[in-house]
Protein backbone atom coordinates (compact mmCIF):
# COMPACT_ATOMS: atom_id res chain seq x y z
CA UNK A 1 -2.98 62.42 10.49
CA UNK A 2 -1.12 65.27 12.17
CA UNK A 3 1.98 66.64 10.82
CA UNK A 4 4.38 68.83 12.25
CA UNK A 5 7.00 70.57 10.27
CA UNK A 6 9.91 72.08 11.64
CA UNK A 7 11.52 75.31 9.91
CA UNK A 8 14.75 75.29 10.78
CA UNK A 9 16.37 78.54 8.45
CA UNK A 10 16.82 81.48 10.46
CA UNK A 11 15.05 83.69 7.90
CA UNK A 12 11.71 82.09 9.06
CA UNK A 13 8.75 82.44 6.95
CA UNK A 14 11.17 84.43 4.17
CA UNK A 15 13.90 81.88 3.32
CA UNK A 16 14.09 79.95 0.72
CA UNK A 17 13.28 76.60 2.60
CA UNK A 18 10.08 77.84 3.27
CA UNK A 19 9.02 77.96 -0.18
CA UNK A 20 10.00 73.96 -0.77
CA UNK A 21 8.14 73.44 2.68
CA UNK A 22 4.65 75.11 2.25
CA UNK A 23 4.12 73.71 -1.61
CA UNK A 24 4.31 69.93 0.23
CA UNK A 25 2.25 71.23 2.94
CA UNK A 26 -0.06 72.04 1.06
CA UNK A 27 0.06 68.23 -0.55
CA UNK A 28 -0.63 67.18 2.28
CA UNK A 29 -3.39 69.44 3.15
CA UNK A 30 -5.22 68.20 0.04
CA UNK A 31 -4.70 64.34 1.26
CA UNK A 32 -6.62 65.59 4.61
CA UNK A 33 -3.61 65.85 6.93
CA UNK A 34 -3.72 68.57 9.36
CA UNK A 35 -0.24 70.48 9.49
CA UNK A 36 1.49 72.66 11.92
CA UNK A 37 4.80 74.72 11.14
CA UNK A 38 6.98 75.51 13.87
CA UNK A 39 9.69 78.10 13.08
CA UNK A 40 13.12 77.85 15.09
CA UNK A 41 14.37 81.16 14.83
CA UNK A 42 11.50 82.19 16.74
CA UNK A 43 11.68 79.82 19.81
CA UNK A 44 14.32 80.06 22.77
CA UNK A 45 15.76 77.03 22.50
CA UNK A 46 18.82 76.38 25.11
CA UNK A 47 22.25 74.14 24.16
CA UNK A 48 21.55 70.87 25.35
CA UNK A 49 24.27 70.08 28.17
CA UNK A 50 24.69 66.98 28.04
CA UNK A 51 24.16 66.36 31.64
CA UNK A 52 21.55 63.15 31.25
CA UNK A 53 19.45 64.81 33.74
CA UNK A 54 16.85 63.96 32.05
CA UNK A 55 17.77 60.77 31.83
CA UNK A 56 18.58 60.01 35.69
CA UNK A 57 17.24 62.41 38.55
CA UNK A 58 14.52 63.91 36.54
CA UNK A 59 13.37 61.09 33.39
CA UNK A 60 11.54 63.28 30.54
CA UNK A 61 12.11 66.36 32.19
CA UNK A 62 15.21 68.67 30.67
CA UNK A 63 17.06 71.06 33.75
CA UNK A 64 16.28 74.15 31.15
CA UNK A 65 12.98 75.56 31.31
CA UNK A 66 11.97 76.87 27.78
CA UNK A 67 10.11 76.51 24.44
CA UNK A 68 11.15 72.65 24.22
CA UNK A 69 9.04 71.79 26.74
CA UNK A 70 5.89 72.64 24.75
CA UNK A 71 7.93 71.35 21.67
CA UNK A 72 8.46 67.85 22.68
CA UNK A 73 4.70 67.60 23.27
CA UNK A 74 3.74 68.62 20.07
CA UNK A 75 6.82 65.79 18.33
CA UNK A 76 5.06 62.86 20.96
CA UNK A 77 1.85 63.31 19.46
CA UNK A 78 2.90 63.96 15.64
CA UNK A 79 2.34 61.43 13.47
CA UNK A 80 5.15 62.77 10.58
CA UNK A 81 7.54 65.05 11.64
CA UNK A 82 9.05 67.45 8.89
CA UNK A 83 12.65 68.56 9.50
CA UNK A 84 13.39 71.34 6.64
CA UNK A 85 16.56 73.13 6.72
CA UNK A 86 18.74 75.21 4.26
CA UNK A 87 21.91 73.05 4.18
CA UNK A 88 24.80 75.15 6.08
CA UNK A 89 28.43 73.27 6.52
CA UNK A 90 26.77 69.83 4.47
CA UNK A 91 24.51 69.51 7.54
CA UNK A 92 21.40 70.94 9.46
CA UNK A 93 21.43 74.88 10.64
CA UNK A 94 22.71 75.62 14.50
CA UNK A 95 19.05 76.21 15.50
CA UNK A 96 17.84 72.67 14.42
CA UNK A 97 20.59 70.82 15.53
CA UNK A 98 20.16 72.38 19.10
CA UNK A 99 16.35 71.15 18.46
CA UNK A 100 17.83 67.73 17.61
CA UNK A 101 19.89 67.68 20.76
CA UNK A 102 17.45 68.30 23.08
CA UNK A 103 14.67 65.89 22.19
CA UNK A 104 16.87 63.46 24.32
CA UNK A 105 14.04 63.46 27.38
CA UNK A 106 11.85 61.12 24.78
CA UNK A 107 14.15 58.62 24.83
CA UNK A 108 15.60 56.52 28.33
CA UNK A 109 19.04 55.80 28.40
CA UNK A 110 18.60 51.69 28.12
CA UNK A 111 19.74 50.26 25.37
CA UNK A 112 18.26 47.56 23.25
CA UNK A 113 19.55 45.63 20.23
CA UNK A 114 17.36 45.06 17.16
CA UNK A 115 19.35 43.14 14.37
CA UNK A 116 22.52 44.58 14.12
CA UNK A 117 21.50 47.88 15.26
CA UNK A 118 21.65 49.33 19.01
CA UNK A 119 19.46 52.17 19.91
CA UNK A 120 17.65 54.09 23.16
CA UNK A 121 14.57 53.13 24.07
CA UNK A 122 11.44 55.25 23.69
CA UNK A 123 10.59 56.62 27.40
CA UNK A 124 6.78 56.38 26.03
CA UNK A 125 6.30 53.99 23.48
CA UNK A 126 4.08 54.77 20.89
CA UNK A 127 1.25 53.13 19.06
CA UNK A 128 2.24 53.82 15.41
CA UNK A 129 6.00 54.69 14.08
CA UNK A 130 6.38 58.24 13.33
CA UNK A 131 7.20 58.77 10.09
CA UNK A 132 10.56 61.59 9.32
CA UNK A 133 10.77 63.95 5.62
CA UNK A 134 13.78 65.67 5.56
CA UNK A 135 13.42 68.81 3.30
CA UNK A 136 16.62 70.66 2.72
CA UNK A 137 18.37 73.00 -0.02
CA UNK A 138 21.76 74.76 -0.77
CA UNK A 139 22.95 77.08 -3.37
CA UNK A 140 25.36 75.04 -5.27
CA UNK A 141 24.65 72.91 -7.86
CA UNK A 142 25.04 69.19 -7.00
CA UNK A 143 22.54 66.32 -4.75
CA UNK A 144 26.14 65.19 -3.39
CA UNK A 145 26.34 68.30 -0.89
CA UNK A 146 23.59 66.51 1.45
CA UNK A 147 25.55 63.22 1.22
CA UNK A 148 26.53 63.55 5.45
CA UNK A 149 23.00 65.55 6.16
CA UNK A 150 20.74 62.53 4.67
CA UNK A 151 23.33 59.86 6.27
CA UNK A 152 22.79 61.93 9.70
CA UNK A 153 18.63 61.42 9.48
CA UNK A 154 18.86 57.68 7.87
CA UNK A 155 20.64 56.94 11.42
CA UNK A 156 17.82 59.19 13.26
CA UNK A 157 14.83 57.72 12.18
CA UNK A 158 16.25 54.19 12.11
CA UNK A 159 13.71 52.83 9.00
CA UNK A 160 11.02 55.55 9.22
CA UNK A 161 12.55 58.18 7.12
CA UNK A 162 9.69 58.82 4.78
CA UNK A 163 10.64 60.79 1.78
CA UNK A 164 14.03 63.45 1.26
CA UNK A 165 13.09 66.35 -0.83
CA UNK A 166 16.84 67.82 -1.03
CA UNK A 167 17.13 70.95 -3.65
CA UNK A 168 20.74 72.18 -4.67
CA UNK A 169 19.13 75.27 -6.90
CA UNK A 170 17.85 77.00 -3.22
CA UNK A 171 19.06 80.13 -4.20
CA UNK A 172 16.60 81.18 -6.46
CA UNK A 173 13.30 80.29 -4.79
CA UNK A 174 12.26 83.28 -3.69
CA UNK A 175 12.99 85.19 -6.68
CA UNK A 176 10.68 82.53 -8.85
CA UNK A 177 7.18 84.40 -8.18
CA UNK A 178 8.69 87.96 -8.99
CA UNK A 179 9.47 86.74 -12.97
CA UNK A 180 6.60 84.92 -15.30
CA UNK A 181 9.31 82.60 -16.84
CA UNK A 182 10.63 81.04 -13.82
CA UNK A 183 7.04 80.42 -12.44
CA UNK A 184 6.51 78.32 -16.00
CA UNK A 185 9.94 77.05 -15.18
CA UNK A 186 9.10 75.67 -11.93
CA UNK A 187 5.31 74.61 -12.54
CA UNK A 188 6.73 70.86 -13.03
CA UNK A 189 8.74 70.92 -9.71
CA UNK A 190 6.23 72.78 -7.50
CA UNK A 191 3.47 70.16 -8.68
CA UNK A 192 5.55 67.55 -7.82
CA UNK A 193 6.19 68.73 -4.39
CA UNK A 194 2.17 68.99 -3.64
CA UNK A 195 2.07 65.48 -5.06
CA UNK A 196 5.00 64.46 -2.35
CA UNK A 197 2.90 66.02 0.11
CA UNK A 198 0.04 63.57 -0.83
CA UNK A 199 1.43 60.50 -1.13
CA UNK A 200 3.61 60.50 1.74
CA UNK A 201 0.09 61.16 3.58
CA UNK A 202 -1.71 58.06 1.16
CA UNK A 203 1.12 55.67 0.87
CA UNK A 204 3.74 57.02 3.36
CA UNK A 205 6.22 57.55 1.00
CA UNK A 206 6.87 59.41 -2.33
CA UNK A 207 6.49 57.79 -6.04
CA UNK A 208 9.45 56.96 -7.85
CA UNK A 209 7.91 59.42 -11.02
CA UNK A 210 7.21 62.10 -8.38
CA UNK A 211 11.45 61.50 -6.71
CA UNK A 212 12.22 61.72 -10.36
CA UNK A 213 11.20 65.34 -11.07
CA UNK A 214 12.20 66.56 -7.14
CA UNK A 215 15.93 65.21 -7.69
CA UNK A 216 16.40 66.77 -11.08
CA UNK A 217 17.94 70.46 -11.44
CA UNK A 218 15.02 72.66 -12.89
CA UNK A 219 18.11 74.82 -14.42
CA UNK A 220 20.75 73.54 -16.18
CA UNK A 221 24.11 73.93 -13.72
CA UNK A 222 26.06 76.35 -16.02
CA UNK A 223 23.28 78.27 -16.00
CA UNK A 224 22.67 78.87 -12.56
CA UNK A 225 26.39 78.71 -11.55
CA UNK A 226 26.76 81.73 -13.65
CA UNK A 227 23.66 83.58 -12.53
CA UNK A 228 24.69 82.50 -8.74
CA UNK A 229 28.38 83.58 -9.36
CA UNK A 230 26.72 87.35 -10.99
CA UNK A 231 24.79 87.67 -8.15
CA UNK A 232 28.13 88.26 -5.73
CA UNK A 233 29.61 90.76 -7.95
């Protein structure tokens, strides 16, 4: 099973998302998936135009010449994709959403009807569905904030979104491996993401005991409203 995982923060490899993202990498990693993190902020990725281009005179093939091209190779031939992004305006980062955009040469403009639904077709259709985790956090308490992001990739993948790992403590992450009580502190949650990682690779989605223990706060909201609120001062 491949898996690619897109970072979308703009800190890269030193945000906070990253932290969520590589613990259910490594999941899956243990469940035998092979795994491939691709980090936005480091790709020149061009507005999307919204010419259709790619749609009429040149099907599959964007007028921009630039990292997408590689990109959308890599997506095609994914088996899960992982979209993680630190939650900015209650959706995905500027960077991701231009990513979003411009995956619009793997689709054809026809569209088809399946129950009540309309959608695009594929331009190549593909064996197996691809399977879509959404990994996102903020730094205000409260699973409500991601309300219009998780809406957004429900519509996206249509009925292959796989798991949402959504975090509303993100503020802290990178600050848990510098102090000995927050790594006891976040032992339960961490575990819990590897075990994500494994069962969306095994059963291609994530346990209702594992959900349990990703959706709860691992501080109590005072708490880390007032240690968030300090932190501005």
């Amino acid at each position: 099973m491949k898996i690619l995982a897109l970072n979308g923060s703009p800190r890269g490899a030193k945000g906070n998302t990253e932290v969520i993202l590589e613990k259910f990498l490594n999941g899956c990693r243990k469940a035998g998936a092979e795994t491939e993190v691709i980090y936005l902020s480091e790709k020149n990725i061009k507005h999307c135009t919204g010419c259709f281009t790619c749609w009429t005179k040149t099907p599959g093939k964007c007028i921009h010449r630039d990292d997408m091209e590689e990109l959308l190779i890599k997506v095609y031939k994914s088996d899960v994709i992982v979209y993680a992004t630190p939650l900015y305006y209650y959706t995905v980062t500027g960077i991701m959403k231009d990513f979003m955009d411009r995956m619009l040469p793997l689709n054809n403009g026809e569209i088809v009807k399946a129950g009540d639904k309309y959608s695009h077709t594929e331009r190549i259709k593909r064996e197996t569905s691809q399977k879509t985790v959404l990994i996102s956090n903020c730094g205000f308490p409260g699973n409500y904030n991601f309300s219009g992001l998780v809406e957004t990739f429900k519509v996206m993948a249509k009925d292959n979104l796989a798991g949402t790992i959504l975090f509303s403590q993100g503020g802290i992450l990178n600050s848990v491996d510098k102090h000995e009580g927050l790594k006891k502190l976040f032992n339960p949650y961490f575990s819990a993401l590897e075990a994500a990682g494994e069962q969306i690779v095994n059963e291609g989605f994530i346990e209702t005991e594992t959900q349990k223990i990703l959706d709860k706060n691992v501080i109590p909201a005072e708490i880390y409203l007032e240690n968030a609120n300090k932190s501005w001062v």
